[in-house]
PDB file of N, CA and C in Angstrom:
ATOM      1  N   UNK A   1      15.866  10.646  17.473  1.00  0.00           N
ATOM      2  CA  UNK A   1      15.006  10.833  16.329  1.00  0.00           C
ATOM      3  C   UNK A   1      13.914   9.755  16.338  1.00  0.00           C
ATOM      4  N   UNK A   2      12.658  10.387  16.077  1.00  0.00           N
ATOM      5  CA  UNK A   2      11.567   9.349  16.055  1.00  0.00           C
ATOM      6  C   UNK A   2      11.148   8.602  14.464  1.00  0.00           C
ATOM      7  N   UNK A   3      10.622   7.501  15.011  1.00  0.00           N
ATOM      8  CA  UNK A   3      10.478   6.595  13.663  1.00  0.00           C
ATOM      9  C   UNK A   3       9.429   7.413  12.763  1.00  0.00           C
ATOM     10  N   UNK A   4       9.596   7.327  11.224  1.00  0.00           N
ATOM     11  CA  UNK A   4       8.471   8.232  10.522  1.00  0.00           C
ATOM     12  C   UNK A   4       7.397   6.759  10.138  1.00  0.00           C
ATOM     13  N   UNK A   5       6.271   7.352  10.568  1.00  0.00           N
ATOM     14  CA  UNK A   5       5.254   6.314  10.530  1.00  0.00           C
ATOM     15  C   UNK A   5       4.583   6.238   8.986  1.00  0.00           C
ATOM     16  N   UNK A   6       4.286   5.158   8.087  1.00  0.00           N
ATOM     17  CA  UNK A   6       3.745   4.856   7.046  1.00  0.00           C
ATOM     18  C   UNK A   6       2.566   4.091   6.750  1.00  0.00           C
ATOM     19  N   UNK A   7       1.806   4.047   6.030  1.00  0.00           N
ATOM     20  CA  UNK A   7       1.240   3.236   5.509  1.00  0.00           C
ATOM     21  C   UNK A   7       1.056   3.065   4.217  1.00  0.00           C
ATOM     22  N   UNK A   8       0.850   1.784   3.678  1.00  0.00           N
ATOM     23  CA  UNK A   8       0.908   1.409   2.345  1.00  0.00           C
ATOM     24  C   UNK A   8      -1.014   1.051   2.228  1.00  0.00           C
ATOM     25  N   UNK A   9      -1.219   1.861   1.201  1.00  0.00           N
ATOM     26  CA  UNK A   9      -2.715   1.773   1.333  1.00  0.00           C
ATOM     27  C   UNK A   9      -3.179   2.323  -0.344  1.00  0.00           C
ATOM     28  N   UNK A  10      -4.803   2.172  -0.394  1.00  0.00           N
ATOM     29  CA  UNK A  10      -4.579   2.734  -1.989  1.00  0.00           C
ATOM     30  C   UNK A  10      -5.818   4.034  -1.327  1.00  0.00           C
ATOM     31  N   UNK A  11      -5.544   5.181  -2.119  1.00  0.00           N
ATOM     32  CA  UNK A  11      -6.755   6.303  -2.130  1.00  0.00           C
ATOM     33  C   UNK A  11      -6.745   6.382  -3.832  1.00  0.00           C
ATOM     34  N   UNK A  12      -7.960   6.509  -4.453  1.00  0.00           N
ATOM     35  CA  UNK A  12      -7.987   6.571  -5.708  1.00  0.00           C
ATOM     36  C   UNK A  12      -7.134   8.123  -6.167  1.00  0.00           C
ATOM     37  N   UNK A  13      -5.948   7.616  -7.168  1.00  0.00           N
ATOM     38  CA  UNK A  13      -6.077   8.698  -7.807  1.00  0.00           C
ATOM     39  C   UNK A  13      -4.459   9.501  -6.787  1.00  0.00           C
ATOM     40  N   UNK A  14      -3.452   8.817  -5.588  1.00  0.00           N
ATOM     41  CA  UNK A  14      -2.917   9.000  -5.131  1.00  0.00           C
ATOM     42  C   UNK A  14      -1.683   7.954  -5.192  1.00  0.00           C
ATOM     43  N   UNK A  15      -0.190   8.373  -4.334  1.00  0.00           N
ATOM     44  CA  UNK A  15       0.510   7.746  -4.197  1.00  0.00           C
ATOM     45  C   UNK A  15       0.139   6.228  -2.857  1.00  0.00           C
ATOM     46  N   UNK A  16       0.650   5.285  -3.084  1.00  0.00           N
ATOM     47  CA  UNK A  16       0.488   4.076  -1.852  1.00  0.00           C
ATOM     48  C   UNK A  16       0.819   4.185  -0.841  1.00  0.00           C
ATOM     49  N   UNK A  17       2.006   5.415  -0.453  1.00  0.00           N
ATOM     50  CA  UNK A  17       1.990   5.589   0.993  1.00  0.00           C
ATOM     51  C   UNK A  17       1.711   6.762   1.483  1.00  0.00           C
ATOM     52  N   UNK A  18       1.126   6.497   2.683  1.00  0.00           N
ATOM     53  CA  UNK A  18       0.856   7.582   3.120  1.00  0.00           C
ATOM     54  C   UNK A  18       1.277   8.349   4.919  1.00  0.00           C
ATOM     55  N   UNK A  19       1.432   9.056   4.991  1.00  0.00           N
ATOM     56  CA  UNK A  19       2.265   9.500   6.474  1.00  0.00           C
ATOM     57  C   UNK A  19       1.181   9.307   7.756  1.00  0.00           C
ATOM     58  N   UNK A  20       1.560   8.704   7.933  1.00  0.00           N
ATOM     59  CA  UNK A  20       0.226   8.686   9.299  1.00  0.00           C
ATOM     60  C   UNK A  20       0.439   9.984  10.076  1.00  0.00           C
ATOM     61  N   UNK A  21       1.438  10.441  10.412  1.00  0.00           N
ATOM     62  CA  UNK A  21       1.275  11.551  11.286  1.00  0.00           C
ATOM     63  C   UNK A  21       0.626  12.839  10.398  1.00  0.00           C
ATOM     64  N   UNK A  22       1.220  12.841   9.548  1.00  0.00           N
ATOM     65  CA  UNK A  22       0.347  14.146   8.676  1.00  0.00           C
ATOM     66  C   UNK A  22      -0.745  13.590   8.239  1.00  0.00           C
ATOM     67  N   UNK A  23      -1.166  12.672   7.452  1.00  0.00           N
ATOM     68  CA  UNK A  23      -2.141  12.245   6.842  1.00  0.00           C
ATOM     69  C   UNK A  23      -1.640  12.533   5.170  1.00  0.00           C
ATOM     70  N   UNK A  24      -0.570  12.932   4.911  1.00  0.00           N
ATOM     71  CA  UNK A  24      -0.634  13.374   3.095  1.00  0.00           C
ATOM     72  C   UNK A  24       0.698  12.138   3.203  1.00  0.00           C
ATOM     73  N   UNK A  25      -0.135  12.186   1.548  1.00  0.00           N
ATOM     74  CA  UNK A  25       0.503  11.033   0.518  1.00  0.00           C
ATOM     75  C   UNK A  25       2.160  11.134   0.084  1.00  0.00           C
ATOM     76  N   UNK A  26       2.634  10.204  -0.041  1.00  0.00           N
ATOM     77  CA  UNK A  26       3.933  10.777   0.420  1.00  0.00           C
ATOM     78  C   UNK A  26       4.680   9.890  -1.283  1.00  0.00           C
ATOM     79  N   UNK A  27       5.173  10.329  -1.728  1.00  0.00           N
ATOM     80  CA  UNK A  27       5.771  10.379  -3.123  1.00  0.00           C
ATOM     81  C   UNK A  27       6.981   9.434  -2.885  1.00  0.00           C
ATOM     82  N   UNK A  28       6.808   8.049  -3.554  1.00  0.00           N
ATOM     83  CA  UNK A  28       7.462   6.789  -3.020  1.00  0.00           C
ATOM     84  C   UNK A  28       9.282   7.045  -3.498  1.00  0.00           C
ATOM     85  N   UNK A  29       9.208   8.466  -4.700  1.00  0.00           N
ATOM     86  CA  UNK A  29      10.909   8.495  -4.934  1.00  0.00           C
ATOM     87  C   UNK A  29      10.982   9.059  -3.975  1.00  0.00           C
ATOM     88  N   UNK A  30      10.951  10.021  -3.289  1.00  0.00           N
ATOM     89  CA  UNK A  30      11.385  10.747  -1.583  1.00  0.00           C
ATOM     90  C   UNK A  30      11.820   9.839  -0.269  1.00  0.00           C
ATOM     91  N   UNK A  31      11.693   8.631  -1.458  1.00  0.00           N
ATOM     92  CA  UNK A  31      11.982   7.431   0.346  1.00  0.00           C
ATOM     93  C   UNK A  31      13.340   6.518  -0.504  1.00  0.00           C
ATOM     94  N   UNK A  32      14.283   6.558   0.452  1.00  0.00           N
ATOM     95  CA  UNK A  32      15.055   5.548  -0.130  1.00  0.00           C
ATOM     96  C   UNK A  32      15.051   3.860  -0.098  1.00  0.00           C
ATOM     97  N   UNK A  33      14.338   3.987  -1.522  1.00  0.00           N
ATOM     98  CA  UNK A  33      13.883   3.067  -2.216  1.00  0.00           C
ATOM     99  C   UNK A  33      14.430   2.455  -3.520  1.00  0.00           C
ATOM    100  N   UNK A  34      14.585   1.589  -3.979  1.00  0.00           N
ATOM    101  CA  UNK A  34      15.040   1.304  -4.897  1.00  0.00           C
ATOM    102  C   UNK A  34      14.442   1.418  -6.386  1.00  0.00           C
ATOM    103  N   UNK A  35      14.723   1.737  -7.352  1.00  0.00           N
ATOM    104  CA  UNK A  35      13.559   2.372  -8.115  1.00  0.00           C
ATOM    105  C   UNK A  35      12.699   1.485  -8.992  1.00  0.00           C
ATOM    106  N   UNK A  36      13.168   0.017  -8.737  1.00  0.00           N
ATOM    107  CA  UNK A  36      12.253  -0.958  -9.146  1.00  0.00           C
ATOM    108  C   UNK A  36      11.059  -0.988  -8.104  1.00  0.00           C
ATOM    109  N   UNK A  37      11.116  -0.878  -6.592  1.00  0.00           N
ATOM    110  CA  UNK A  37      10.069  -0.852  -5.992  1.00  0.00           C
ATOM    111  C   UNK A  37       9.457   0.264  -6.116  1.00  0.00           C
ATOM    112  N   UNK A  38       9.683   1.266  -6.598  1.00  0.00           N
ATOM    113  CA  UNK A  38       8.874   2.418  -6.582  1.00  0.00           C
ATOM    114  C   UNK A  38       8.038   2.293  -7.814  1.00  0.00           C
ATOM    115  N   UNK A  39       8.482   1.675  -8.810  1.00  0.00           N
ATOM    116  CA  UNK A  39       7.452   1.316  -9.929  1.00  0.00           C
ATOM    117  C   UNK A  39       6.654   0.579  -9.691  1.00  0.00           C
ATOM    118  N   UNK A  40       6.883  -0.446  -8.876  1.00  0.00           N
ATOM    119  CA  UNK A  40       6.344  -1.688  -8.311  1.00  0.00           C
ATOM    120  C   UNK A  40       4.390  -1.213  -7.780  1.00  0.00           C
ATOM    121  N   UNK A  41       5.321  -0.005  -6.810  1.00  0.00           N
ATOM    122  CA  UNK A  41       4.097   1.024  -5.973  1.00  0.00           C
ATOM    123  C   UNK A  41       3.349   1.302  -6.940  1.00  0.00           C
ATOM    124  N   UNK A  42       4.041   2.526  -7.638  1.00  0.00           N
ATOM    125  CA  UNK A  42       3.078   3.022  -8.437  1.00  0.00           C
ATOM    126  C   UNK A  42       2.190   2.302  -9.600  1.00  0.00           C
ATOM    127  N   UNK A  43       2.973   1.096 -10.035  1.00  0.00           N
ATOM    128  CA  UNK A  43       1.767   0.234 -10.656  1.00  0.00           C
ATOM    129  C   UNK A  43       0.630  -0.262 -10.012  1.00  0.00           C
ATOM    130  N   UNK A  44       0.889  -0.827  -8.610  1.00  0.00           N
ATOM    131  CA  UNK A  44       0.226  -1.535  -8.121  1.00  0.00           C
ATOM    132  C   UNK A  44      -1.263  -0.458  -7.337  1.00  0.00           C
ATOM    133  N   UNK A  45      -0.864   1.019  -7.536  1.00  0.00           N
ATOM    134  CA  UNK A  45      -1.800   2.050  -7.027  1.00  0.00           C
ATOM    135  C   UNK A  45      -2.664   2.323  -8.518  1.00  0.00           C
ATOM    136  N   UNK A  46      -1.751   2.203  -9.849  1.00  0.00           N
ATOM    137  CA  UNK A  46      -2.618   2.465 -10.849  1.00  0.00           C
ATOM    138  C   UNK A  46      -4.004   1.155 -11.386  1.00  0.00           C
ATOM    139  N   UNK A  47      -3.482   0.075 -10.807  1.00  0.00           N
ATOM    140  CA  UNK A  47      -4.323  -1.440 -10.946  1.00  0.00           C
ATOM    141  C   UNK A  47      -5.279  -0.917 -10.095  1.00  0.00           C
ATOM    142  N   UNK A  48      -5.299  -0.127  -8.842  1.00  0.00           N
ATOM    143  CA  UNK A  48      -6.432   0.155  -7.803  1.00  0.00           C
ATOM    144  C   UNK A  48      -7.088   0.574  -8.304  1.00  0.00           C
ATOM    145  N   UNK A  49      -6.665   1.935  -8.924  1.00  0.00           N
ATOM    146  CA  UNK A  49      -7.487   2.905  -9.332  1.00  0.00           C
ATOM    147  C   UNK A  49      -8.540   2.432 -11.378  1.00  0.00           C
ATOM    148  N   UNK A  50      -8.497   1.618 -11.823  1.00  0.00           N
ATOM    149  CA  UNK A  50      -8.778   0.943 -12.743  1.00  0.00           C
ATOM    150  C   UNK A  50     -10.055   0.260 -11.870  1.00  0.00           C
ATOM    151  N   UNK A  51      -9.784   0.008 -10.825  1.00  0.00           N
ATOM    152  CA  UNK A  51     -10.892  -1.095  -9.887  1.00  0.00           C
ATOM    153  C   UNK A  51     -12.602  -0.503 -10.074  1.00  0.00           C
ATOM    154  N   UNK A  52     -11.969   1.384 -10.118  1.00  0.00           N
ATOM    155  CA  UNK A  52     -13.259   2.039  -9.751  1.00  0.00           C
ATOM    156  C   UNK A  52     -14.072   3.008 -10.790  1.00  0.00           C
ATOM    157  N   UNK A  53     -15.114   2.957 -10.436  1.00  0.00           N
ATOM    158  CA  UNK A  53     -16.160   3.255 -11.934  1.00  0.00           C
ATOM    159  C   UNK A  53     -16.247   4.945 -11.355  1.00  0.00           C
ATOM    160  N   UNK A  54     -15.634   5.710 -12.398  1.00  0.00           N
ATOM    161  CA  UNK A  54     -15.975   7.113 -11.571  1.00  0.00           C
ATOM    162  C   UNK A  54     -17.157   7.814 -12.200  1.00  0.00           C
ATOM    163  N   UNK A  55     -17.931   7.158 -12.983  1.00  0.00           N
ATOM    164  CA  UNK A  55     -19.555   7.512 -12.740  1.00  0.00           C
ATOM    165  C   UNK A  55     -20.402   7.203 -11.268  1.00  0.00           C
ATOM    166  N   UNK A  56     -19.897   6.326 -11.031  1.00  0.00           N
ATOM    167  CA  UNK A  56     -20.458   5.807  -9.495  1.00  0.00           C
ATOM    168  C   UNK A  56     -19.129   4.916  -8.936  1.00  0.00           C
ATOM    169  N   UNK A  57     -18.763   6.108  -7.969  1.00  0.00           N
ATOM    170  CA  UNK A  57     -17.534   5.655  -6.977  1.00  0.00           C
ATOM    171  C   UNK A  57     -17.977   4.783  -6.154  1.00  0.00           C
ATOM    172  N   UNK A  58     -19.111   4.473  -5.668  1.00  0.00           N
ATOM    173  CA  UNK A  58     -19.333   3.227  -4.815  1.00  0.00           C
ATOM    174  C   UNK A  58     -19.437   2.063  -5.135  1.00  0.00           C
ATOM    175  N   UNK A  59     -19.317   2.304  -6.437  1.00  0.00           N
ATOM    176  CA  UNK A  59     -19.179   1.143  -7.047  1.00  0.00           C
ATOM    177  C   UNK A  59     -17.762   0.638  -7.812  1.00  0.00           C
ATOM    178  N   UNK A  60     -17.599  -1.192  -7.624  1.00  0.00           N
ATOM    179  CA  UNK A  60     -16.741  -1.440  -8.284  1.00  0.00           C
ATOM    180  C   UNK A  60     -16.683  -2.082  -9.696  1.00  0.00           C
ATOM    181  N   UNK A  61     -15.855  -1.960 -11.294  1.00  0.00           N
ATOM    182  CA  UNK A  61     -15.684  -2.491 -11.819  1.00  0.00           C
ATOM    183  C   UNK A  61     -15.473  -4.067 -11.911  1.00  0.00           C
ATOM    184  N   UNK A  62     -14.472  -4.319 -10.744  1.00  0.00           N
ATOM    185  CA  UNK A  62     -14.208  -6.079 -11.052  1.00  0.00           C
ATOM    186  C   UNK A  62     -14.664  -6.394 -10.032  1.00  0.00           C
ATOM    187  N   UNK A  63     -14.791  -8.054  -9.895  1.00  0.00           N
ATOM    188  CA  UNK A  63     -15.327  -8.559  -9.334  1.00  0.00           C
ATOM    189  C   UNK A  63     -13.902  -9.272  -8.009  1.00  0.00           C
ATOM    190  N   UNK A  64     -14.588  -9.749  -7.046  1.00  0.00           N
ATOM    191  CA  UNK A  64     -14.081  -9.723  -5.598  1.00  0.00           C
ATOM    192  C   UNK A  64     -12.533 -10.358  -5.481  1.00  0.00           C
ATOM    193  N   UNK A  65     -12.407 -11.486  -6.852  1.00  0.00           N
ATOM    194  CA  UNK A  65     -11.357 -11.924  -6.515  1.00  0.00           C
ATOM    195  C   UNK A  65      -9.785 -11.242  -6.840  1.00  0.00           C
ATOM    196  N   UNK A  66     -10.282  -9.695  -7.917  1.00  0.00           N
ATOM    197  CA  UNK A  66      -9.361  -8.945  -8.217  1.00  0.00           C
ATOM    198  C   UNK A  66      -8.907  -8.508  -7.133  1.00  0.00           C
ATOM    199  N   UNK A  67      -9.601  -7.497  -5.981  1.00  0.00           N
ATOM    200  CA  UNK A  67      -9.696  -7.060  -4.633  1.00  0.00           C
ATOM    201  C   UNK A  67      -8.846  -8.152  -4.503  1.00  0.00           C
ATOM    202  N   UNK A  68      -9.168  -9.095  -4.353  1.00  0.00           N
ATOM    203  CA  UNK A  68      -8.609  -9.827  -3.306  1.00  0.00           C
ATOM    204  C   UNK A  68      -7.271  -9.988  -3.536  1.00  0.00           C
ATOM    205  N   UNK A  69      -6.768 -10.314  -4.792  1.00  0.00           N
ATOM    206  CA  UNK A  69      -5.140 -10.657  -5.641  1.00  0.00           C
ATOM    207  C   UNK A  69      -4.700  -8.678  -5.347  1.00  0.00           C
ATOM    208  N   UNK A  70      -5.198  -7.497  -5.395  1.00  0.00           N
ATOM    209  CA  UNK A  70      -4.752  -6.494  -5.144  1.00  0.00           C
ATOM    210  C   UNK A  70      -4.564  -6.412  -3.523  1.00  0.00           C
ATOM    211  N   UNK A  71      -4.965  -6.910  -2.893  1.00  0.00           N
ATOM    212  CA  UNK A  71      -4.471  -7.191  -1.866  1.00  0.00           C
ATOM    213  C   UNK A  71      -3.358  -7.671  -1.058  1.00  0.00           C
ATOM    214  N   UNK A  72      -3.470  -9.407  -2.070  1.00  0.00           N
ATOM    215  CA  UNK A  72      -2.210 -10.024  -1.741  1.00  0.00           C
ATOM    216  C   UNK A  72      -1.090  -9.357  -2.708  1.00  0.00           C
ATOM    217  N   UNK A  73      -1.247  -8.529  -3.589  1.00  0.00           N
ATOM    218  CA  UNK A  73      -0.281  -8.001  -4.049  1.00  0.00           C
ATOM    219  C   UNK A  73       0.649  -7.038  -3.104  1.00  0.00           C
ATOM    220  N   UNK A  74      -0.682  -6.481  -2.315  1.00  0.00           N
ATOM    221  CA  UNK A  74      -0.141  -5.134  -1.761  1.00  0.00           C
ATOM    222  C   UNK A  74       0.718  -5.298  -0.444  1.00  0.00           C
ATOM    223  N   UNK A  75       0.291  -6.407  -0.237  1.00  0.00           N
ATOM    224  CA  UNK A  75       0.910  -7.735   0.899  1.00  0.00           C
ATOM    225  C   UNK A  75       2.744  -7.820   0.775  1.00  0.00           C
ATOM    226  N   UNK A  76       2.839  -7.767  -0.441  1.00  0.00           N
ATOM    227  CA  UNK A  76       4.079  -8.796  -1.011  1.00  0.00           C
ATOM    228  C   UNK A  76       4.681  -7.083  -0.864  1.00  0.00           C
ATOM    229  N   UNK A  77       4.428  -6.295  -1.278  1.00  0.00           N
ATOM    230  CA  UNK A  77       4.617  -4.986  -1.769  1.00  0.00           C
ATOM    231  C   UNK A  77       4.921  -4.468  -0.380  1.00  0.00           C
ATOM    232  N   UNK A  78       4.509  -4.454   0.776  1.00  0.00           N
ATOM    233  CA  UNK A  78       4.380  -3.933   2.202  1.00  0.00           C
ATOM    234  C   UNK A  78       6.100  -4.516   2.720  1.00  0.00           C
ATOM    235  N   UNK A  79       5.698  -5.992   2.956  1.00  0.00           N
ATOM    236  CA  UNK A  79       6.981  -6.866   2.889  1.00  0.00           C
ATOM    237  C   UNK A  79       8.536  -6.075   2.264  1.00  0.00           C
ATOM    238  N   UNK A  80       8.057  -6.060   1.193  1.00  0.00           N
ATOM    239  CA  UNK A  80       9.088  -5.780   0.707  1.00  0.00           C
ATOM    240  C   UNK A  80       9.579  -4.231   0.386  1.00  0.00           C
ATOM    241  N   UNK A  81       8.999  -3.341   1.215  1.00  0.00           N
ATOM    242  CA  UNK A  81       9.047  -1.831   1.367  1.00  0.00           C
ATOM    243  C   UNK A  81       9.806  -2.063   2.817  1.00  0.00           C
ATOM    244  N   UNK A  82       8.815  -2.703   3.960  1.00  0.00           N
ATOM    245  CA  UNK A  82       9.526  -3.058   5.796  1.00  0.00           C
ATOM    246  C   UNK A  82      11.311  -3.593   5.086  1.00  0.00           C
ATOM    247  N   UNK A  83      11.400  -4.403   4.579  1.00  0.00           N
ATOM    248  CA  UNK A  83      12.704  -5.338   4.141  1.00  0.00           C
ATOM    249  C   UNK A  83      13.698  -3.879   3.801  1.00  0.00           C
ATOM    250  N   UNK A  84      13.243  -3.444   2.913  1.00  0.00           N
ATOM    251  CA  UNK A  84      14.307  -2.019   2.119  1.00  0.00           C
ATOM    252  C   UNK A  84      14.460  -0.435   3.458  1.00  0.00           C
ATOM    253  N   UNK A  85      12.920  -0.504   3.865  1.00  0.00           N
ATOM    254  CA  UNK A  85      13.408   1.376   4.798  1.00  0.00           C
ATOM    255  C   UNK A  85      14.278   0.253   6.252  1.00  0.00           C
ATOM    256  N   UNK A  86      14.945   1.456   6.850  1.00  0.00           N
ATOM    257  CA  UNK A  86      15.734   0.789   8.455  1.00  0.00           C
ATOM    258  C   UNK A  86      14.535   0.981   8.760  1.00  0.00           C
ATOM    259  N   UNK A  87      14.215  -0.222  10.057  1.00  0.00           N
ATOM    260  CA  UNK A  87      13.055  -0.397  10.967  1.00  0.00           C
ATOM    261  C   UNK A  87      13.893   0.861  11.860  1.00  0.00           C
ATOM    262  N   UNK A  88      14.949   1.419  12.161  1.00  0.00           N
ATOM    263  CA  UNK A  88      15.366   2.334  13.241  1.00  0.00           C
ATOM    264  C   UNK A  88      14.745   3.458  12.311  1.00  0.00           C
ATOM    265  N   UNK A  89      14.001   3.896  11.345  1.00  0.00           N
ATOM    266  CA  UNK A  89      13.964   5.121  11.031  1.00  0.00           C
ATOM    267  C   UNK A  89      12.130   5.011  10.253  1.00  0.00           C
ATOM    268  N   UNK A  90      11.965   4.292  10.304  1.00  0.00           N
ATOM    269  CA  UNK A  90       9.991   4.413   9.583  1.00  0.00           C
ATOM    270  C   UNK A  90       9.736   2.692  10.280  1.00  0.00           C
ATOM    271  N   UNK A  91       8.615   2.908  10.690  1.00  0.00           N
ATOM    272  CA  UNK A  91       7.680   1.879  10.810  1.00  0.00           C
ATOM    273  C   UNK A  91       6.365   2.243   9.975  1.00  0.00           C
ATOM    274  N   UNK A  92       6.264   1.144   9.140  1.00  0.00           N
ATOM    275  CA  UNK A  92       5.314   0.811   7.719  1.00  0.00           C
ATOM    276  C   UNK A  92       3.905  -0.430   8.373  1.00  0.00           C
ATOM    277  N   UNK A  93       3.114   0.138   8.031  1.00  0.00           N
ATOM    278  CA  UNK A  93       1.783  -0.685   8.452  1.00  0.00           C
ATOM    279  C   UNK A  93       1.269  -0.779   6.940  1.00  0.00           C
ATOM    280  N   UNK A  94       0.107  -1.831   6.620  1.00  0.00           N
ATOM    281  CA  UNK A  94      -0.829  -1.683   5.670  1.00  0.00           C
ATOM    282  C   UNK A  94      -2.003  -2.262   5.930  1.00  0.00           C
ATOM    283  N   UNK A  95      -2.824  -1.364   5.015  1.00  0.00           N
ATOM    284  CA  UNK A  95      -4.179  -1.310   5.183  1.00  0.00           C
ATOM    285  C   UNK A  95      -4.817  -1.895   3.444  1.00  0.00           C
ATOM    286  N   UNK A  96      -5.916  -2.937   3.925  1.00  0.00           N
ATOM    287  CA  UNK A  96      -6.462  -3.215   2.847  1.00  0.00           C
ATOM    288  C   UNK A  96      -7.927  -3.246   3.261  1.00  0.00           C
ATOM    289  N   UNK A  97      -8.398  -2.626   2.846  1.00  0.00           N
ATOM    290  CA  UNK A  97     -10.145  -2.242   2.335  1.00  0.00           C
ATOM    291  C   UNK A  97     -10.417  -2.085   3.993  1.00  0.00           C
ATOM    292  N   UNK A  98     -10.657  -2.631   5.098  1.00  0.00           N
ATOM    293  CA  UNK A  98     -10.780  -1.569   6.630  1.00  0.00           C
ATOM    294  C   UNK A  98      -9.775  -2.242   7.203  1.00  0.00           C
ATOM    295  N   UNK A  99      -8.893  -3.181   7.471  1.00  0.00           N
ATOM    296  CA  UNK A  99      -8.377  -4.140   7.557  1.00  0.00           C
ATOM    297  C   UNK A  99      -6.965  -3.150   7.834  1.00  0.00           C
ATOM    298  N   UNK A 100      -5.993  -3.181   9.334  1.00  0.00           N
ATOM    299  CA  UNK A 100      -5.055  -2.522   9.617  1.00  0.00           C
ATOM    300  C   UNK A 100      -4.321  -3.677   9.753  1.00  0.00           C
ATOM    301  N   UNK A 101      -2.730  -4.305   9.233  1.00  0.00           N
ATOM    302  CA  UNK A 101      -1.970  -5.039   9.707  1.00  0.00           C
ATOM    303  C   UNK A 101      -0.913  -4.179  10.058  1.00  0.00           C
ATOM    304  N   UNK A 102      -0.316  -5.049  11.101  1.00  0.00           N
ATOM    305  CA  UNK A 102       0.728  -3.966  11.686  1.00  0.00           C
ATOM    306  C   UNK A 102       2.234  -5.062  11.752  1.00  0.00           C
ATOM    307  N   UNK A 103       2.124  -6.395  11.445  1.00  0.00           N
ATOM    308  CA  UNK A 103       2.760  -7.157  11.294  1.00  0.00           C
ATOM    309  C   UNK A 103       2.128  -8.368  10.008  1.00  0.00           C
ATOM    310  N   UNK A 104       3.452  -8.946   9.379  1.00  0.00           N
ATOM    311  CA  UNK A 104       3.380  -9.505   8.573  1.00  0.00           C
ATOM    312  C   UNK A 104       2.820 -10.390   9.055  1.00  0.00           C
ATOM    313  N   UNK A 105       2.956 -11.742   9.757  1.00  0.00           N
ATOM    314  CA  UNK A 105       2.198 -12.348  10.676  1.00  0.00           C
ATOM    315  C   UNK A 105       0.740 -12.595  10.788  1.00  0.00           C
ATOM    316  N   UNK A 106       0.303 -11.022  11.059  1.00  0.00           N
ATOM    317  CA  UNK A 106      -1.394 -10.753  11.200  1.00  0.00           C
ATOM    318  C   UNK A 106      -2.283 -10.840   9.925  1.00  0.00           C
ATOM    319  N   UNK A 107      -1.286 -11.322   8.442  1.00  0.00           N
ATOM    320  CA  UNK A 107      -1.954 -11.163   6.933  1.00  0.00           C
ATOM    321  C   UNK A 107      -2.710 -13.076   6.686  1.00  0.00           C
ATOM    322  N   UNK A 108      -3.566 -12.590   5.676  1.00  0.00           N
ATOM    323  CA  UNK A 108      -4.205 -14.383   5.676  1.00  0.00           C
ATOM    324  C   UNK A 108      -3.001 -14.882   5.015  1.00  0.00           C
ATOM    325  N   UNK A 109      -3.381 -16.260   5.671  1.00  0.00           N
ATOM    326  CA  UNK A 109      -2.187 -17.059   5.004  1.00  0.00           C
ATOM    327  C   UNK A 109      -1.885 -17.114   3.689  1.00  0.00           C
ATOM    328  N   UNK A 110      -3.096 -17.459   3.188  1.00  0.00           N
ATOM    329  CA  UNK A 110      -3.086 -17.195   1.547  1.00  0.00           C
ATOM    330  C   UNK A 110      -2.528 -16.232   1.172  1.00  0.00           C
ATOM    331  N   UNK A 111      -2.232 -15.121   1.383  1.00  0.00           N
ATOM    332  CA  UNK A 111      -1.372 -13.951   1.217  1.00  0.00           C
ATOM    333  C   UNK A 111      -0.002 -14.339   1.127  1.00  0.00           C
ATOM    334  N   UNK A 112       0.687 -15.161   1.777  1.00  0.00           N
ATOM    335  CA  UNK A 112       2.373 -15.606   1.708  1.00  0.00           C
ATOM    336  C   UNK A 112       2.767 -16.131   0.800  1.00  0.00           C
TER     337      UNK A 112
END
């Protein structure tokens, strides 16, 4: 059996992970998860979506250092999703704003 591939990422208006092989958003109770982290997710996708002005989507509401703390949030959040699924059954990546980590390791330090 092959590993199911993830990513923890935000799309406005969606769940935080998403299936890399399909590309669709994948509904964080369907993963065995604990259901404090699944709130965890879904708060931390509803703080994203607050970020953005949907009169003008290219634009953002807050200013850089929110991004940036939603980041290291999503950091702590990644961590601790890899920690809970078996590495023998999903490998979990995250993505923040173009930015692919594929190991904890590869995140700014300030992030730890």
């Amino acid at each position: 059996m092959s590993r199911r591939e993830l990513e923890l990422s935000h799309e406005w208006g969606s769940h935080a992970l998403r299936d890399i092989d399909t590309g669709d958003r994948v509904d964080p109770t369907a993963l065995p998860l604990p259901d404090s982290l699944v709130e965890r997710l879904v708060d931390w996708a509803a703080r994203w979506d607050l970020t953005f002005d949907l009169e003008r989507p290219d634009h953002r509401n807050v200013d850089d250092w929110v991004v940036n703390q939603l980041g290291k949030d999503g950091a702590h959040l990644w961590k601790a999703v890899m920690t809970v699924l078996p590495p023998t059954h999903y490998q979990v990546v995250y993505r923040h704003e173009d930015v692919l980590y594929r190991e904890p390791s590869e995140l700014p330090p300030q992030w730890w």
